[in-house]
C-alpha atoms as a PDB file:
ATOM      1  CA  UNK A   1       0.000   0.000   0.000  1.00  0.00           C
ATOM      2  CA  UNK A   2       2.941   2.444   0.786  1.00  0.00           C
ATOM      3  CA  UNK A   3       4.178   1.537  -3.194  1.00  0.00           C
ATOM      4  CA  UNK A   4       0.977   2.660  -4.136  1.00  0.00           C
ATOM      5  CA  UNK A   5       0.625   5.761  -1.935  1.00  0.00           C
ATOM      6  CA  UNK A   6       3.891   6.877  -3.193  1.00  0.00           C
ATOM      7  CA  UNK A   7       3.078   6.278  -7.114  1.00  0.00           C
ATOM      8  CA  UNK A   8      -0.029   8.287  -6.194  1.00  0.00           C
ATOM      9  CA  UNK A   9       0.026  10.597  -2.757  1.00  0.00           C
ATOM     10  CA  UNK A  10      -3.535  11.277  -2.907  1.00  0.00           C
ATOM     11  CA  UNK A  11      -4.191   7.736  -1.152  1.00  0.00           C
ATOM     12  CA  UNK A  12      -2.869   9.315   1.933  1.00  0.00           C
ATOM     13  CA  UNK A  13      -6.439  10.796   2.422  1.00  0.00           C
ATOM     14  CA  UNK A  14      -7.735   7.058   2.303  1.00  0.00           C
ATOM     15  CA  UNK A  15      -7.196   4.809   5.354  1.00  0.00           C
ATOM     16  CA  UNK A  16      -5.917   0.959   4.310  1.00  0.00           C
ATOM     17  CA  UNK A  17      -9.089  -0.261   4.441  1.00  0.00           C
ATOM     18  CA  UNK A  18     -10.364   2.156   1.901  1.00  0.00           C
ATOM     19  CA  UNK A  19      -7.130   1.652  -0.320  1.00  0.00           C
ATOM     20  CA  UNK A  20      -7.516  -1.850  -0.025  1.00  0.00           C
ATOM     21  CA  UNK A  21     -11.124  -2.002  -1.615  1.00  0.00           C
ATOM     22  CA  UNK A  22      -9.850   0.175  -4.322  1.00  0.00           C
ATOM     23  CA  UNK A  23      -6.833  -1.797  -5.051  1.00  0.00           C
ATOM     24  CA  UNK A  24      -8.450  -5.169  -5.320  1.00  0.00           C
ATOM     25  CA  UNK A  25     -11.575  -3.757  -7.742  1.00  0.00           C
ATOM     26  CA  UNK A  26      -9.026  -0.990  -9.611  1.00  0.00           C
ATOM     27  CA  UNK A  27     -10.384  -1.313 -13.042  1.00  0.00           C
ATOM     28  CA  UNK A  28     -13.629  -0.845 -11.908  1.00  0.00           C
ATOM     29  CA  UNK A  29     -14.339   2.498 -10.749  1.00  0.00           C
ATOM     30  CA  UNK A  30     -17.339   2.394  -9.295  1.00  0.00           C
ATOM     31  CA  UNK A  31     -16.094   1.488  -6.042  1.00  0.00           C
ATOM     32  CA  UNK A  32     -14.260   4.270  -5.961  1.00  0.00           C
ATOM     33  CA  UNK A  33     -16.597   6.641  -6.243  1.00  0.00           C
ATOM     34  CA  UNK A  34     -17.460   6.423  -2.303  1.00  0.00           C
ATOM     35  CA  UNK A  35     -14.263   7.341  -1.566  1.00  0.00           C
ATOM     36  CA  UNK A  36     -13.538  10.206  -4.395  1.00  0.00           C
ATOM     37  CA  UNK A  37     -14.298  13.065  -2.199  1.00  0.00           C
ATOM     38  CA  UNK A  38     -11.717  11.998   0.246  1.00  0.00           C
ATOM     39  CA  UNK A  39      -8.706  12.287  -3.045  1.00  0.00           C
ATOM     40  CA  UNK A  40     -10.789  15.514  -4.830  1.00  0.00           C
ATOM     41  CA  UNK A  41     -12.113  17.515  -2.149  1.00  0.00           C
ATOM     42  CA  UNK A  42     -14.757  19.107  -5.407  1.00  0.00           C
ATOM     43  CA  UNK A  43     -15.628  15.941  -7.056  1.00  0.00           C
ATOM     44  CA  UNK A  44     -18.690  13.877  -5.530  1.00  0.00           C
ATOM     45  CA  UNK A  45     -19.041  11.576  -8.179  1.00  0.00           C
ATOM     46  CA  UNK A  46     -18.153  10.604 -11.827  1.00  0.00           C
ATOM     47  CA  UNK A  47     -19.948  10.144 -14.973  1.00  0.00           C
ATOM     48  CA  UNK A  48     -19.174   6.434 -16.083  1.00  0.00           C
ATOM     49  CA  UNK A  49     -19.923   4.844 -19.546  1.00  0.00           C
ATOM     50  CA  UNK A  50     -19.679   0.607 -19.590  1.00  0.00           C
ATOM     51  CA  UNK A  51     -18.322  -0.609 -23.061  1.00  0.00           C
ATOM     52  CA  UNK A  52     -18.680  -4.002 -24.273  1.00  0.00           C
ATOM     53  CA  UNK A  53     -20.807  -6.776 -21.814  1.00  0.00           C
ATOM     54  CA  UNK A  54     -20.846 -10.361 -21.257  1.00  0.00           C
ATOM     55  CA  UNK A  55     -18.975 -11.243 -17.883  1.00  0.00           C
ATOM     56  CA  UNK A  56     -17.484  -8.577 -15.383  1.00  0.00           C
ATOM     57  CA  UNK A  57     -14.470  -9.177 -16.557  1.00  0.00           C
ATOM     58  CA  UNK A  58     -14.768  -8.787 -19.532  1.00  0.00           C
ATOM     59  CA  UNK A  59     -16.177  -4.908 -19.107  1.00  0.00           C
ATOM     60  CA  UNK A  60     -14.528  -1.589 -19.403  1.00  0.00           C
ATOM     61  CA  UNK A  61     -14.876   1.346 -18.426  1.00  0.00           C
ATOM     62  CA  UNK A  62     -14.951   4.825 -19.604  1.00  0.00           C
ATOM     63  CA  UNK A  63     -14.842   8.367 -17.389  1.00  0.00           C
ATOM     64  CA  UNK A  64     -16.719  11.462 -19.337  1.00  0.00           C
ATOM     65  CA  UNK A  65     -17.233  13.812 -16.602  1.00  0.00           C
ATOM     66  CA  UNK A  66     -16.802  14.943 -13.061  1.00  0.00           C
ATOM     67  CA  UNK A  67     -19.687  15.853 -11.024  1.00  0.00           C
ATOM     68  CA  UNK A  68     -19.733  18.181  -7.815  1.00  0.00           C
ATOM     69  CA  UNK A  69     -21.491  17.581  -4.195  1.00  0.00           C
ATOM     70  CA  UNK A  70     -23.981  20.072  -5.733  1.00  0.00           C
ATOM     71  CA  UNK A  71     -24.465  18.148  -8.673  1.00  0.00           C
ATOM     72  CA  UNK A  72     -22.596  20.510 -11.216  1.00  0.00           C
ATOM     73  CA  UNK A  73     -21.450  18.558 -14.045  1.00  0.00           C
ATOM     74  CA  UNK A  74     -17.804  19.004 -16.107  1.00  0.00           C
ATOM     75  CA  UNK A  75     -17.266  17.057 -19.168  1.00  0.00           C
ATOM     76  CA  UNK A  76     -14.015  15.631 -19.464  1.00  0.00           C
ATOM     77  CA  UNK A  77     -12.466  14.293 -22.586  1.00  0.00           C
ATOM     78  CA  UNK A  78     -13.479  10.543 -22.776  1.00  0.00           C
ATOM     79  CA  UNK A  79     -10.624   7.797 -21.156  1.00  0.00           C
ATOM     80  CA  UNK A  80     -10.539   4.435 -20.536  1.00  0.00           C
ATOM     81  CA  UNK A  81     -10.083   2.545 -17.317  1.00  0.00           C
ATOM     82  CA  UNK A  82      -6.782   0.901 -16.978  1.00  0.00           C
ATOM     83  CA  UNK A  83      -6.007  -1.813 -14.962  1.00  0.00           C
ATOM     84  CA  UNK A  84      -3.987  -0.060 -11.803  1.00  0.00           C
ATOM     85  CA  UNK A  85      -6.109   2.445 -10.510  1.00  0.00           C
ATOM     86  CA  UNK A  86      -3.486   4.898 -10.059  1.00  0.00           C
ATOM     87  CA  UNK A  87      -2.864   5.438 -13.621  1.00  0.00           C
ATOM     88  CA  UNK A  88      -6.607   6.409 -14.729  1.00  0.00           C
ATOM     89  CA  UNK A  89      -6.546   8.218 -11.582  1.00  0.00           C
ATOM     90  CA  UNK A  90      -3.446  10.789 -12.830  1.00  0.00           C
ATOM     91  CA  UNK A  91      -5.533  11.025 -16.561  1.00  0.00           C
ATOM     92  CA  UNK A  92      -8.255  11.747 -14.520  1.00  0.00           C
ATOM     93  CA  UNK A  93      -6.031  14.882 -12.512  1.00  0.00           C
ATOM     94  CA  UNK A  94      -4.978  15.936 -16.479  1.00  0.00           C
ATOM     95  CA  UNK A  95      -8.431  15.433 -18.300  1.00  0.00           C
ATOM     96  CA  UNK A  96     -10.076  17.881 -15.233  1.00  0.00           C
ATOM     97  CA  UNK A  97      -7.561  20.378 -15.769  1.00  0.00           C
ATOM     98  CA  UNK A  98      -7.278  20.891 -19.244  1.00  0.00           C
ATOM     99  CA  UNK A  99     -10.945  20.554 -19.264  1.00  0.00           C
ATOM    100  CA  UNK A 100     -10.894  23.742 -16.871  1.00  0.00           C
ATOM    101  CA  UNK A 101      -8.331  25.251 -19.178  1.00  0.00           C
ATOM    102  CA  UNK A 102     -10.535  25.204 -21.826  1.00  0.00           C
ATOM    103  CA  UNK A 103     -13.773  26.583 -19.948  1.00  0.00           C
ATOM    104  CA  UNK A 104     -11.819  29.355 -19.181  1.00  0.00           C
ATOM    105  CA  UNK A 105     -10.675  30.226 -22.783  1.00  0.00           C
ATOM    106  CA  UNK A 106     -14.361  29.607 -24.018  1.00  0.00           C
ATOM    107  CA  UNK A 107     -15.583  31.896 -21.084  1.00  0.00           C
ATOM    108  CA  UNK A 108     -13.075  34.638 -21.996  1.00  0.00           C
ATOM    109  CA  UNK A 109     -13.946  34.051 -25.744  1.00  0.00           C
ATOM    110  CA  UNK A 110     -17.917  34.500 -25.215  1.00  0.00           C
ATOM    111  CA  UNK A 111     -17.689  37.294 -22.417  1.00  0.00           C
ATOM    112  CA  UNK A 112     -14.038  38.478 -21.676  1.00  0.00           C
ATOM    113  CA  UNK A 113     -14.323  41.811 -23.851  1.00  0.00           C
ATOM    114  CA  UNK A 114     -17.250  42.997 -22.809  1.00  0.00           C
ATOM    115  CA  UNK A 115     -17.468  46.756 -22.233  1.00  0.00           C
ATOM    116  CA  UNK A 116     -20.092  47.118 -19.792  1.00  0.00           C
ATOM    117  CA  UNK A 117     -21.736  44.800 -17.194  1.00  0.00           C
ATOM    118  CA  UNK A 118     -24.488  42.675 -18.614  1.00  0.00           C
ATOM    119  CA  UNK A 119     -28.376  43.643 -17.639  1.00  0.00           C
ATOM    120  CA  UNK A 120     -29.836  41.285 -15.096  1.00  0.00           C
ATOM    121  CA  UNK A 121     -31.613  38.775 -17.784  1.00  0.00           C
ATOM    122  CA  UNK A 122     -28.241  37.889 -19.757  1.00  0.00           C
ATOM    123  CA  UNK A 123     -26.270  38.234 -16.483  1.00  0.00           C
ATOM    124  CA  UNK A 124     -28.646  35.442 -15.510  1.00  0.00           C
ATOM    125  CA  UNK A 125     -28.225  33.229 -18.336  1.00  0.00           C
ATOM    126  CA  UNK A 126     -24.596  33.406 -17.935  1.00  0.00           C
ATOM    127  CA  UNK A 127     -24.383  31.999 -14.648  1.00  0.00           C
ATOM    128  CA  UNK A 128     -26.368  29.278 -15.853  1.00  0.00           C
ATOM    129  CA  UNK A 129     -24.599  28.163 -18.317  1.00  0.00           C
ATOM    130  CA  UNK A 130     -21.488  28.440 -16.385  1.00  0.00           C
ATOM    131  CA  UNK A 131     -19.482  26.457 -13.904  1.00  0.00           C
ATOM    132  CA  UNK A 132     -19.502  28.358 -10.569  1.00  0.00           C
ATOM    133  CA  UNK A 133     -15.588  27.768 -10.752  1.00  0.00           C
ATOM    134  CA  UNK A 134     -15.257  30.057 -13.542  1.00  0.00           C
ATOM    135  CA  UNK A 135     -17.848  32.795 -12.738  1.00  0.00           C
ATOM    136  CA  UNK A 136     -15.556  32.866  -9.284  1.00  0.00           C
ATOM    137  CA  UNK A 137     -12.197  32.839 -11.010  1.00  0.00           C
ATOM    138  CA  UNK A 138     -13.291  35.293 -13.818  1.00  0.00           C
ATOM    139  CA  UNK A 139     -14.839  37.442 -11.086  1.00  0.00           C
ATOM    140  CA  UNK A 140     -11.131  38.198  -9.670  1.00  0.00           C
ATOM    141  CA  UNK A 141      -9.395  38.298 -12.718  1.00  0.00           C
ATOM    142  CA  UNK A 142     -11.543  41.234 -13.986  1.00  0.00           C
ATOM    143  CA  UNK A 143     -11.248  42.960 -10.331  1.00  0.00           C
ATOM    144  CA  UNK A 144      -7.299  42.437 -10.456  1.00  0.00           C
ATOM    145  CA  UNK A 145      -7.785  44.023 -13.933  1.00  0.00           C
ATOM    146  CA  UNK A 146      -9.798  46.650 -13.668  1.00  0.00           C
ATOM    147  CA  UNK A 147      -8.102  48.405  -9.950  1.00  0.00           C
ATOM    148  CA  UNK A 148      -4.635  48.053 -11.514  1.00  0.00           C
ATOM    149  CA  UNK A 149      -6.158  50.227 -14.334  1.00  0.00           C
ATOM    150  CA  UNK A 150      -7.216  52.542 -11.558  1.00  0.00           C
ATOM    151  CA  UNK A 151      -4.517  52.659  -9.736  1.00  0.00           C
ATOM    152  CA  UNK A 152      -2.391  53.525 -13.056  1.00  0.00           C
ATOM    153  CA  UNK A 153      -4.409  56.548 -14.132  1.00  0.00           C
ATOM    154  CA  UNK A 154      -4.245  57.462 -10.414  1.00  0.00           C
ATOM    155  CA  UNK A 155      -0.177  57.486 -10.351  1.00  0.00           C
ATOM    156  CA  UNK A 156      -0.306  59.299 -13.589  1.00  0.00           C
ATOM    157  CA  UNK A 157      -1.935  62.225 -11.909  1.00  0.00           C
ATOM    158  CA  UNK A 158      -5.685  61.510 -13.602  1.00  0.00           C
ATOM    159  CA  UNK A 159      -7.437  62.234  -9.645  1.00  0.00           C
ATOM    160  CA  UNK A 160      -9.107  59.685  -7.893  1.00  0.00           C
ATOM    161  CA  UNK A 161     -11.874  59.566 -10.619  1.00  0.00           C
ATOM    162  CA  UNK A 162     -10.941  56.247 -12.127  1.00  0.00           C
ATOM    163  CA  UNK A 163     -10.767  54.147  -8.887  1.00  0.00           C
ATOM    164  CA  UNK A 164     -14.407  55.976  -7.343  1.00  0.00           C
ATOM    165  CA  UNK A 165     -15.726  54.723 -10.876  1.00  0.00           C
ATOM    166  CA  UNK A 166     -14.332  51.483 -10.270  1.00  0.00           C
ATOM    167  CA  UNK A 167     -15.941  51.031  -6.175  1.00  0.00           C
ATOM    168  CA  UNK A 168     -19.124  52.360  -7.837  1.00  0.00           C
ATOM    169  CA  UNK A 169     -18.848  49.559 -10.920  1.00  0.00           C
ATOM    170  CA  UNK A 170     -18.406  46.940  -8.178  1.00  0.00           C
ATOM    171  CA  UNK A 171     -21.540  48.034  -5.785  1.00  0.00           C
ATOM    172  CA  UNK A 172     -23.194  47.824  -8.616  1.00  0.00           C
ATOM    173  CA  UNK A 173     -22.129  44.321  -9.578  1.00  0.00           C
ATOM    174  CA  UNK A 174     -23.146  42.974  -5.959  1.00  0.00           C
ATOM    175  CA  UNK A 175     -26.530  44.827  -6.486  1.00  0.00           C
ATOM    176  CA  UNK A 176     -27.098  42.968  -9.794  1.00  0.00           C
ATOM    177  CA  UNK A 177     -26.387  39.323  -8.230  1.00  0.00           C
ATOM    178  CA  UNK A 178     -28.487  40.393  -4.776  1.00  0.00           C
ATOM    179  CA  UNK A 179     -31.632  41.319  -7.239  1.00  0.00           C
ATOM    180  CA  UNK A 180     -31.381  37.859  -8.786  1.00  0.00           C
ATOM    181  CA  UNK A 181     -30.742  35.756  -5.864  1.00  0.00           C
ATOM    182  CA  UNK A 182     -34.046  37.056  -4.851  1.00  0.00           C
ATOM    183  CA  UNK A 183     -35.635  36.152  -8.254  1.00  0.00           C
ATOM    184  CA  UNK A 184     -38.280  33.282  -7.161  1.00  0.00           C
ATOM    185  CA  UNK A 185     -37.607  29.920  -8.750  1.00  0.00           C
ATOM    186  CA  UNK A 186     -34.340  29.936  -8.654  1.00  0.00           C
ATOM    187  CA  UNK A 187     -32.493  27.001  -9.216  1.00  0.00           C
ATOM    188  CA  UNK A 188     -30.642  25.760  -6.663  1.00  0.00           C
ATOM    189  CA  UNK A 189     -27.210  25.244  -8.286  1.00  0.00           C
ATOM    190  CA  UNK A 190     -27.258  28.840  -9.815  1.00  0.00           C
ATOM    191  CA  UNK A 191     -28.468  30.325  -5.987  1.00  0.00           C
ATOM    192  CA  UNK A 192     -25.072  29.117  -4.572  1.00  0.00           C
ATOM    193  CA  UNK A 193     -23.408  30.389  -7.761  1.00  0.00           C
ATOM    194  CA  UNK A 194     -24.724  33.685  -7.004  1.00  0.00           C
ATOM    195  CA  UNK A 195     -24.555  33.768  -3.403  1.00  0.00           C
ATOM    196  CA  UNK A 196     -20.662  33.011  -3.755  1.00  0.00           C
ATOM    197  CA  UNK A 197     -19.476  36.057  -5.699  1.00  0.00           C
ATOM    198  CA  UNK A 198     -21.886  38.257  -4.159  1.00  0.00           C
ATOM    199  CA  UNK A 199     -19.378  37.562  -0.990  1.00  0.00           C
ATOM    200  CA  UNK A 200     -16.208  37.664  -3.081  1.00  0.00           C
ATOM    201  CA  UNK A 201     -17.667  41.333  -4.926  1.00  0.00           C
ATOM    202  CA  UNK A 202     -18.497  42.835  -2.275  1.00  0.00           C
ATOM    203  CA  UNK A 203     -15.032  41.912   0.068  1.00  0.00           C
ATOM    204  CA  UNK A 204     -13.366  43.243  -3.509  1.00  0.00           C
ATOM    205  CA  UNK A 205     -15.508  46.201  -3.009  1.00  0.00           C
ATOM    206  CA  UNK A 206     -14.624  46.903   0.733  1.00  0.00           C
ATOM    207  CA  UNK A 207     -10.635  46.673  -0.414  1.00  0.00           C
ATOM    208  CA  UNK A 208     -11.272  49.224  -3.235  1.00  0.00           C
ATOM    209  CA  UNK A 209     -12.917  51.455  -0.646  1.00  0.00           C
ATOM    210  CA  UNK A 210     -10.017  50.650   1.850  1.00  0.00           C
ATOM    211  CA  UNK A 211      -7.593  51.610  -0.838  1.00  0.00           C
ATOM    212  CA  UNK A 212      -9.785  54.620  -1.637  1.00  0.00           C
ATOM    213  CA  UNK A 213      -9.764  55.684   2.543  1.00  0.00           C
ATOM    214  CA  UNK A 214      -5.666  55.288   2.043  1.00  0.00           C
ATOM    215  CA  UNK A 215      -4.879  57.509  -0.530  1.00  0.00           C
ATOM    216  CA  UNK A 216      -2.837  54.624  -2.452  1.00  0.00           C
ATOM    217  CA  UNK A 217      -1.652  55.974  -5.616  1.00  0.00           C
ATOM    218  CA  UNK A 218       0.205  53.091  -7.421  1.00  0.00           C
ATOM    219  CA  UNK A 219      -0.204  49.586  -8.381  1.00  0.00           C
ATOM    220  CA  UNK A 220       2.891  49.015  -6.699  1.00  0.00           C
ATOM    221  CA  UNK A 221       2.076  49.965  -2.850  1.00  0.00           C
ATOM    222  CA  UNK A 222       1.873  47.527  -0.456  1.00  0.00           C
ATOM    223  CA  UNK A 223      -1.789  48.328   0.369  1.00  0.00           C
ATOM    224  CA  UNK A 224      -2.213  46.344  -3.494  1.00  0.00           C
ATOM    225  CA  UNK A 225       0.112  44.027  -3.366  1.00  0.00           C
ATOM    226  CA  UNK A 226      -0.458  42.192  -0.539  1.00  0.00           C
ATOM    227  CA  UNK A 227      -3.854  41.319  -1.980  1.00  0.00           C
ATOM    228  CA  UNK A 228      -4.303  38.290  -3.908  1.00  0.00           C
ATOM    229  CA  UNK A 229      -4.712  38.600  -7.946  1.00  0.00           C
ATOM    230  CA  UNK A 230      -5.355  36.768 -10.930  1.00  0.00           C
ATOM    231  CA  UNK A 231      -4.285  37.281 -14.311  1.00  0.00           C
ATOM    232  CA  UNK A 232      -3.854  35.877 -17.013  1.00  0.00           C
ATOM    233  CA  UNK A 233      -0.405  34.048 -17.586  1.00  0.00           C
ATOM    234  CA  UNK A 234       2.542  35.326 -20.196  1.00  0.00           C
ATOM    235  CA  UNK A 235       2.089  32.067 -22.082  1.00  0.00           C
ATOM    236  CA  UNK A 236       0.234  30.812 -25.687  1.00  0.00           C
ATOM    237  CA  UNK A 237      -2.955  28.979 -25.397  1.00  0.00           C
ATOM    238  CA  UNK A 238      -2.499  26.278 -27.341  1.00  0.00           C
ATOM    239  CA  UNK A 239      -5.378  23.834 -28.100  1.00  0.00           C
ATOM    240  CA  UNK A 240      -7.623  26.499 -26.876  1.00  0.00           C
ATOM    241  CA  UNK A 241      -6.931  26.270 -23.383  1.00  0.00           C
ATOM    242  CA  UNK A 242      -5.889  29.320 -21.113  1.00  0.00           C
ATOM    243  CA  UNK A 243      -3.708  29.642 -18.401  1.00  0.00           C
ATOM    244  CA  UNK A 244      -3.927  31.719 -15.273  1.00  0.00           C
ATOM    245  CA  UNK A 245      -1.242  32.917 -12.907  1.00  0.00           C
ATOM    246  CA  UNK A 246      -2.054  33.813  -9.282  1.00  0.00           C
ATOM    247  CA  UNK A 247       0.089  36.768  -7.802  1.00  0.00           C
ATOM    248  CA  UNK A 248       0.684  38.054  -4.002  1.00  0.00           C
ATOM    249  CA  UNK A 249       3.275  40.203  -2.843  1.00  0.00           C
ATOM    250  CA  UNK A 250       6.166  39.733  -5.637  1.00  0.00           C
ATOM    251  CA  UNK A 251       5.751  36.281  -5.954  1.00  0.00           C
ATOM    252  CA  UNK A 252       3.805  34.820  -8.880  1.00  0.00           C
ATOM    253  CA  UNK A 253       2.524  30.964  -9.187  1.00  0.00           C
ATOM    254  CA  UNK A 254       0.662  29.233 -11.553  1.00  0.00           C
ATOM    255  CA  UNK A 255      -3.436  28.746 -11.073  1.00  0.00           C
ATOM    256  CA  UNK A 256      -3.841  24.795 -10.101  1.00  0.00           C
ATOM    257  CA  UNK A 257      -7.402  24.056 -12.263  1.00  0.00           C
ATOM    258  CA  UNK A 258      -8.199  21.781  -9.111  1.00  0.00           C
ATOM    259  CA  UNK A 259     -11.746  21.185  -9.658  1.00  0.00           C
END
């Protein structure tokens, strides 16, 4: 069991009996699937396709998608279950990020340009037909983006104007998401959407009024960089995927599309 925890350190989450169930039914995974939200802390279940019949044996197995405790799906690209559970465990790790990768790049695609905040209908359809993780994610890059603008045309002498517009863009925002949590019939899935970046907007919004109360002029004062930000990384998006780099302080570290 220590081989195995070693070729794959997520089984340290899993006592022996656990990794002993696993091990001795590996190329089946759907004995697993109790156990996957001990090894993927967002993944409560998976979306399995049998191929071919006759005997158990003679079955395999195929992995599409992920699916969250709150029952959001994410399709994966299609892999087969290999024999040693640890292997189709790893192309599981790679198929989820590279299917976050490209949710990201669609997302940015669809809704990265635009020039003014959605009205409530269309803001509405777009947290439906999007994974809370990128709403979230999205939500922080644009914030990152948008005060370091600010905070530019404030060190170039342009007044305070930019970063007031900016606190009053982001009340607004939280406004927007508090009018359609309280829309009635609300899915479930899309109220916790909602009800998660109205608390990231509006702490955004209270550090763009703190930074507002100190008089910080530049993007490169403490008051800013101590804050955590999201951009997007220096690097080609190849195959349609895009990559995000998290920054604090003056360190910089890549975004870990952990589901």
């Amino acid at each position: 069991m220590e081989a195995k925890r070693g070729q794959f350190p997520r089984f340290y989450f899993l006592s022996n009996d656990d990794l002993l169930e696993i091990i001795g039914q590996s190329k089946d995974p759907r004995p697993i699937i109790a156990h996957i939200g001990k090894i993927f802390e967002g993944i409560n279940d998976l979306k399995i396709n049998t191929v071919g019949g006759g005997s158990r044996n003679a079955k395999n197995y195929e992995i599409e998608a992920i699916i969250s405790p709150e029952k959001e799906h994410v399709d994966v690209k299609t892999f087969h279950v290999e024999a040693k559970v640890e292997n189709w465990l790893k192309k599981l790790i790679d198929h989820m990020k590279e299917a976050l990768r490209v949710k990201f790049y669609r997302y940015f695609a669809e809704h990265g340009q635009a020039k003014k905040a959605y009205e409530r209908d269309k803001l509405g359809k777009v947290i439906k037909a999007t994974i809370g993780q990128v709403l979230i994610t999205t939500s922080q890059m644009q914030w990152t983006q948008e005060v370091e603008a600010a905070l530019i045309a404030v060190e170039m002498g342009n007044g305070v104007a930019m970063l007031k517009k900016c606190r009053q863009s982001f009340k607004k925002k939280v406004e927007n998401y508090i009018e359609l949590v309280e829309k009635p019939g609300l899915a479930k899935l899309e109220r916790l959407k909602l009800v998660a970046l109205i608390i990231m907007d509006e702490h955004n919004r209270e550090i763009i009024e703190k930074l507002f109360q100190q008089r910080v002029g530049s993007p490169r004062d403490f008051e800013w960089l101590q804050q955590l930000r999201f951009k997007k990384a220096n690097l080609e998006e190849n195959d349609q995927q895009m990559y995000i780099a998290c920054h604090q302080t003056n360190c910089q570290f890549d975004y870990g599309y952990e589901y």
